[in-house]
Protein backbone atom coordinates (compact mmCIF):
# COMPACT_ATOMS: atom_id res chain seq x y z
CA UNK A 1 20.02 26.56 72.80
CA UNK A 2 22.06 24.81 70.10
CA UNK A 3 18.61 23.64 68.39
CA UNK A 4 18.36 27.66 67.70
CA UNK A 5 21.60 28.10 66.21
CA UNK A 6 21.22 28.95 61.75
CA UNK A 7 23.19 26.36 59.78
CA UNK A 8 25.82 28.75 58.91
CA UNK A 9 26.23 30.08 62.86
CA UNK A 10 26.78 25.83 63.11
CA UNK A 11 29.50 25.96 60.75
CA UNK A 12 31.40 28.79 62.07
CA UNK A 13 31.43 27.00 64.96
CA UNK A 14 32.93 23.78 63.62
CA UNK A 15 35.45 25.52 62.07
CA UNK A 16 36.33 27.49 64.90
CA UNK A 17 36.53 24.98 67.59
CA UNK A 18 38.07 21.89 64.96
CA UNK A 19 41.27 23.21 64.92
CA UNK A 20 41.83 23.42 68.71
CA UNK A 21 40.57 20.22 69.32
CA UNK A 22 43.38 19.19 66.88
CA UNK A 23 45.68 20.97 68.67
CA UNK A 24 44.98 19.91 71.89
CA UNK A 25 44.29 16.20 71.01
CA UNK A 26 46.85 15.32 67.99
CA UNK A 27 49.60 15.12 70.18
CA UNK A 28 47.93 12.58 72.67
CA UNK A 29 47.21 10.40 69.59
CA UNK A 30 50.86 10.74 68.15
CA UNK A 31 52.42 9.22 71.89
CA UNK A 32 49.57 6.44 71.57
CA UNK A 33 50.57 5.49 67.77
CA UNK A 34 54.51 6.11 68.21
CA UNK A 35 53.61 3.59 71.39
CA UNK A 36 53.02 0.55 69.15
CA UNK A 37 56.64 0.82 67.22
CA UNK A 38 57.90 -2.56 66.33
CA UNK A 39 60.31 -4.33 68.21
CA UNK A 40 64.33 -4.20 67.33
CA UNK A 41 65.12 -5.86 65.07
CA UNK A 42 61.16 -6.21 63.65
CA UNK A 43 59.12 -4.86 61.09
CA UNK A 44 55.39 -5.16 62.66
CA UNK A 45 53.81 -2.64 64.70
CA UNK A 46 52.87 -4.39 68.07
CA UNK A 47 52.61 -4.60 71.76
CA UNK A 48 56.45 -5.28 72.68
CA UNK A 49 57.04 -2.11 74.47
CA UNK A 50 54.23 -2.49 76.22
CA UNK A 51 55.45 -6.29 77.28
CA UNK A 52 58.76 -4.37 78.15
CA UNK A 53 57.06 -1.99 80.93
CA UNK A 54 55.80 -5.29 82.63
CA UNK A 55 59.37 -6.40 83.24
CA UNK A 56 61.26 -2.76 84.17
CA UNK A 57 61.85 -3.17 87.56
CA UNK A 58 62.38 0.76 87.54
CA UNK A 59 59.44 1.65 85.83
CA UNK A 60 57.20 -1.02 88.52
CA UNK A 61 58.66 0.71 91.45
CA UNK A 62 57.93 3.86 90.59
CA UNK A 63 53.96 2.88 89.45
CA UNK A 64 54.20 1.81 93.29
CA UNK A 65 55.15 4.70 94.75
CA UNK A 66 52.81 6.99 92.23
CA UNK A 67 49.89 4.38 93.18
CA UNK A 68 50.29 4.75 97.27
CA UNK A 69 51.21 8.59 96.97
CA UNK A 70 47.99 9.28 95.08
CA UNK A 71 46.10 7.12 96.96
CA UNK A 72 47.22 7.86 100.91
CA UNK A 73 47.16 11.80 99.40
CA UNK A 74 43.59 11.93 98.12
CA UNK A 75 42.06 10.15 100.82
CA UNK A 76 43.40 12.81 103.18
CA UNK A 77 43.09 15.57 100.87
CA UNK A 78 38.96 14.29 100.13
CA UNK A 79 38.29 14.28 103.56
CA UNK A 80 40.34 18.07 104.54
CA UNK A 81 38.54 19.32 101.77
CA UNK A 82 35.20 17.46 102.30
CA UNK A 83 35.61 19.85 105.64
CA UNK A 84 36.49 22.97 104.46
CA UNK A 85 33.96 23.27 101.98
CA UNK A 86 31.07 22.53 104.05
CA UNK A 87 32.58 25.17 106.69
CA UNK A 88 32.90 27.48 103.67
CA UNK A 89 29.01 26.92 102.81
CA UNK A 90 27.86 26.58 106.46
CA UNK A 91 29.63 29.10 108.40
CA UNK A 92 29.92 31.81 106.11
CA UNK A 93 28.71 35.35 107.45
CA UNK A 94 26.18 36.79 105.15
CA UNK A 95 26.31 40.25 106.85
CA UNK A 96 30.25 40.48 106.69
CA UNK A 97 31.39 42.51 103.25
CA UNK A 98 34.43 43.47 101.45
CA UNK A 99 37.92 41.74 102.48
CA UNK A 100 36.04 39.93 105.24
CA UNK A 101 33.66 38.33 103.39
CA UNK A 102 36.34 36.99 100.63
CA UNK A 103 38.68 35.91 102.67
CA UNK A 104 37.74 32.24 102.80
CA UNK A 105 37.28 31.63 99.64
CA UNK A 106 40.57 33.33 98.86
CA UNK A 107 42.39 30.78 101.07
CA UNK A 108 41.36 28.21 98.97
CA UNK A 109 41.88 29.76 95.49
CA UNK A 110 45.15 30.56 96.29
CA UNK A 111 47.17 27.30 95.82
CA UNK A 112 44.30 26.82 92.77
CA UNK A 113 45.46 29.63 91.26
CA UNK A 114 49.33 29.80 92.43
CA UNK A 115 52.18 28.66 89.50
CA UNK A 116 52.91 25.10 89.98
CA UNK A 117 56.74 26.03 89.93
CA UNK A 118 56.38 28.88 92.53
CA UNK A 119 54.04 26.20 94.97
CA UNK A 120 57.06 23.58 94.39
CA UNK A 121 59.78 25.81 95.35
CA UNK A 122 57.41 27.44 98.30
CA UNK A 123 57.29 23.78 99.95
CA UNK A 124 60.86 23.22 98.92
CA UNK A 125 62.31 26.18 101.21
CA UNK A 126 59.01 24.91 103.91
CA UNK A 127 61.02 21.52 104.02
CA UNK A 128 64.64 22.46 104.09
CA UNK A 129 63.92 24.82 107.16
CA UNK A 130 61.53 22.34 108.83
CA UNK A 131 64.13 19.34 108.13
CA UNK A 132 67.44 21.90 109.54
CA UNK A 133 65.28 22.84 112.52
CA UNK A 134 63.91 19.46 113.51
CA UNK A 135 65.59 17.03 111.88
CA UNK A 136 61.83 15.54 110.49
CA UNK A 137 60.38 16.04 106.97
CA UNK A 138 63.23 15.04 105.32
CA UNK A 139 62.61 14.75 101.29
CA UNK A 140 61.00 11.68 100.88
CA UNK A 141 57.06 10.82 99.83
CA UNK A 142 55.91 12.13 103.09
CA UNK A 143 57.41 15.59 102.12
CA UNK A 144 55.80 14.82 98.31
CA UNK A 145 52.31 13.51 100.42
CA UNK A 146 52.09 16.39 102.36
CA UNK A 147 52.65 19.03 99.32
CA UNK A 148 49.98 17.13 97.02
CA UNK A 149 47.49 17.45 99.92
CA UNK A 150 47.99 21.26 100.09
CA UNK A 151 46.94 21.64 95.81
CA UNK A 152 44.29 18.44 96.03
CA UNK A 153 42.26 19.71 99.20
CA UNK A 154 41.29 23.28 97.59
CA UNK A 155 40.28 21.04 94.24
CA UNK A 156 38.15 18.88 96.57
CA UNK A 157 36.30 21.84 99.04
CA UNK A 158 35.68 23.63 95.45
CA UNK A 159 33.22 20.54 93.91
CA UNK A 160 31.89 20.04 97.83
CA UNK A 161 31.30 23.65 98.43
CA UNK A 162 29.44 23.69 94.81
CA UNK A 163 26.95 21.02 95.96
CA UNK A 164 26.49 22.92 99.31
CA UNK A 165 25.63 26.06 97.44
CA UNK A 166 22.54 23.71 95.78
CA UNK A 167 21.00 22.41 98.75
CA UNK A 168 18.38 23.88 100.46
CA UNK A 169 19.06 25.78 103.83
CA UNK A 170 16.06 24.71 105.67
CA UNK A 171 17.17 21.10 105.44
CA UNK A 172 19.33 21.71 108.26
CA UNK A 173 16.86 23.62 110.02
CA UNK A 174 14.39 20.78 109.30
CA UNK A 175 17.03 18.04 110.80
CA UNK A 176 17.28 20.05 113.92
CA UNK A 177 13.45 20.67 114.65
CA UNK A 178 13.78 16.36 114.82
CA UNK A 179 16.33 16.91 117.08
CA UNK A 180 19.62 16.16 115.42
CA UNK A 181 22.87 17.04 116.37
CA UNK A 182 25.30 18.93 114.93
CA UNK A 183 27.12 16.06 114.49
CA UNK A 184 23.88 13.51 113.16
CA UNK A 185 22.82 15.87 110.49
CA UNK A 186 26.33 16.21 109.03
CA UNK A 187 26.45 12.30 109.09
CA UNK A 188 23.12 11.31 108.29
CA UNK A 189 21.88 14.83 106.01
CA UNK A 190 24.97 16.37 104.44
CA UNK A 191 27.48 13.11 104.05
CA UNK A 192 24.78 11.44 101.77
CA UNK A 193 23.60 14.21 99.60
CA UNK A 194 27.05 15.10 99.09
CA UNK A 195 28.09 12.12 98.32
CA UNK A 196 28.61 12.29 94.64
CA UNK A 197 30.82 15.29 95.29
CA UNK A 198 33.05 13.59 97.67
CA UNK A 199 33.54 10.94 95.24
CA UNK A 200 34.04 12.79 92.19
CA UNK A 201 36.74 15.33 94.46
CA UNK A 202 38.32 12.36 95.71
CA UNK A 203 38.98 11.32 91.73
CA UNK A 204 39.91 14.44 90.82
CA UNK A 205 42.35 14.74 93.29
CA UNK A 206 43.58 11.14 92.49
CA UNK A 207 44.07 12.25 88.43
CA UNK A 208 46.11 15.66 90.31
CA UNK A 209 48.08 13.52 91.59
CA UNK A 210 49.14 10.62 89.60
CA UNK A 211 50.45 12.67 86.66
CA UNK A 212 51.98 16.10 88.75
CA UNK A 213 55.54 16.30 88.05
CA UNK A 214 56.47 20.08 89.16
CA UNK A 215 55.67 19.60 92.58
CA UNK A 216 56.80 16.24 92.98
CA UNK A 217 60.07 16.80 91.24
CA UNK A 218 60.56 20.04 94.36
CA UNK A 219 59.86 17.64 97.36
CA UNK A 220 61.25 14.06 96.20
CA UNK A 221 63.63 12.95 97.71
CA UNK A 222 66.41 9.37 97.15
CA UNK A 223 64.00 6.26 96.67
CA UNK A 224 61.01 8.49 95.50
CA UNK A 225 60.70 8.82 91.96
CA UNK A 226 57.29 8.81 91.06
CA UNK A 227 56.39 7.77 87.18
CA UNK A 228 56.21 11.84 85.98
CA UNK A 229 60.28 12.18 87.26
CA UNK A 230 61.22 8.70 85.62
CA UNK A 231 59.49 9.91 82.46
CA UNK A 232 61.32 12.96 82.69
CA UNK A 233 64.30 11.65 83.58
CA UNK A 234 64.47 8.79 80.83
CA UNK A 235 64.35 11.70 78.14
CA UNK A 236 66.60 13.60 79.42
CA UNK A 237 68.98 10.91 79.72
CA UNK A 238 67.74 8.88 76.25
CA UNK A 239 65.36 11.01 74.26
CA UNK A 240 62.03 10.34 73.57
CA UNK A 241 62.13 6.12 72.85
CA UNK A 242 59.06 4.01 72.12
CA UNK A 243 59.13 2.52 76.02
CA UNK A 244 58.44 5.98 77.05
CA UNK A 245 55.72 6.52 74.55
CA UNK A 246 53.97 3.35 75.48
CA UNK A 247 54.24 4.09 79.77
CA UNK A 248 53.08 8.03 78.51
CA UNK A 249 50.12 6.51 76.51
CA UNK A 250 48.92 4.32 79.94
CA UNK A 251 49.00 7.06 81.95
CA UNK A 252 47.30 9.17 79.35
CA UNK A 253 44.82 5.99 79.56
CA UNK A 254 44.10 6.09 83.31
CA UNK A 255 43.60 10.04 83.62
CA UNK A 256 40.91 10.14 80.88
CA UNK A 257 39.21 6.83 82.71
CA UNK A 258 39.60 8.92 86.05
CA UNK A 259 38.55 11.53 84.79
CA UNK A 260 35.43 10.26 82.77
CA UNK A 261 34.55 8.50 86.51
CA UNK A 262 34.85 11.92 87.98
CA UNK A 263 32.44 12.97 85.55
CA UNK A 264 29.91 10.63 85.91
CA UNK A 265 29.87 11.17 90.22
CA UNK A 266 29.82 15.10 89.75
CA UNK A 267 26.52 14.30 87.40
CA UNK A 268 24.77 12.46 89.55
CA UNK A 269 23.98 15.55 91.67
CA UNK A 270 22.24 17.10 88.78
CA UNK A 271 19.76 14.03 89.27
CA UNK A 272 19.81 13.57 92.85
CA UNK A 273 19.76 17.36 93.98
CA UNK A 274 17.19 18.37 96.18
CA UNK A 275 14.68 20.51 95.35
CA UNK A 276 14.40 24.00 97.25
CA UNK A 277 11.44 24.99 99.12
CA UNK A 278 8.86 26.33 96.73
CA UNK A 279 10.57 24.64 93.28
């Protein structure tokens, strides 16, 4: 398409989309040059407050608990949403219209689409009434666990339910006339055509939740901060300091690496899709 574009057409383009790539961009470079400020006291640009992170026992302990809530989060949330979007591509009723037929897919748009701030307070209130009632879910990072799987599932069925929609529906027709089970052609059919989506969801959710801060900041509780509230917290208290620019540029680091990973999975089912009957 782009080999039909005129020279000038090209141009407007550049210009157009230059300056929001600046915009979006600039500031991410600022935090990763501001990041190598020398060292009280020095002159040099260098690596000091970088050295410094290493030996923050504050900063450590909350990498930890950002590191195990992403991690124990996603896997849950991969595999929820692994489920609910092959229900939403298997069992959906063709003949059912209007309201009826929407209504799955508006389940799972809804915390997609939902203010961060509103979700946060939502699973606030959830919390307090489950915690005075029961005396469980007290703030804490199950509280913060549960909440991230409730955004990171919807995320994950979303890229599953997409590489659903591509397959072929006689495959599963196929897998039954050899006599598989329900339960063998999800395993041995769906699980490994789908398994650059599951991958790629599980990253994605991974990158939601190491750098989410609004609905972390609603269901933490003492002995939870997670590195978005100490970042927030250190400015508030100090201002924006070269430490924080240097722990800011890391985790701006490991998203775009995430992310770039997620990328690559979610590609691979443009090369390993199946072909439909009759392509």
């Amino acid at each position: 398409m782009s080999q039909h574009l005129t020279p000038p057409i090209r141009r407007a383009l550049l210009l157009t989309s230059l300056p929001v790539y600046i915009l979006l961009y600039a500031p991410l470079a600022l935090i990763a040059v501001f990041s190598f400020a020398p060292a009280p006291g020095g002159t040099a640009a260098g690596l000091h407050w970088y050295d410094a992170l290493l030996h923050a026992p504050n900063v450590l302990a909350a990498l930890r608990r950002s590191l195990t809530l992403a991690l124990g989060s996603s896997i849950l949330g991969t595999v929820l949403g692994t489920l609910m979007g092959f229900g939403l591509s298997r069992f959906r009723s063709r003949a059912r219209s209007g309201f009826a037929a929407a209504l799955p897919s508006l389940i799972i748009y809804t915390p997609i689409i939902m203010p961060s701030l509103v979700f946060g307070i939502s699973e606030l209130i959830f919390f307090n009434l489950m915690h005075n009632a029961t005396g469980l879910f007290a703030a804490g990072l199950l509280t913060m666990g549960i909440a991230h799987v409730t955004f990171q599932a919807p995320y994950v069925a979303l890229v599953v339910f997409a590489r659903m929609a591509g397959l072929d529906p006689n495959l599963f027709e196929a897998s039954h006339d050899l006599y598989a089970n329900g339960r063998q052609s999800f395993l041995h059919l769906t699980v490994p055509v789908i398994r650059p989506a599951i991958i790629g969801g599980f990253l994605l959710a991974f990158t939601l939740s190491i750098d989410d801060f609004t609905i972390s900041y609603f269901t933490a509780g003492p002995g939870s901060t997670t590195l978005p509230i100490y970042i927030y917290s250190a400015v508030a208290r100090k201002g924006i300091s070269p430490d924080i620019n240097a722990l800011a540029t890391l985790m701006i680091a490991t998203v775009i690496g995430i992310g770039l990973l997620q990328y690559g999975f979610t590609r691979q089912k443009d090369r390993l899709a199946v072909p439909r009957t009759g392509d």
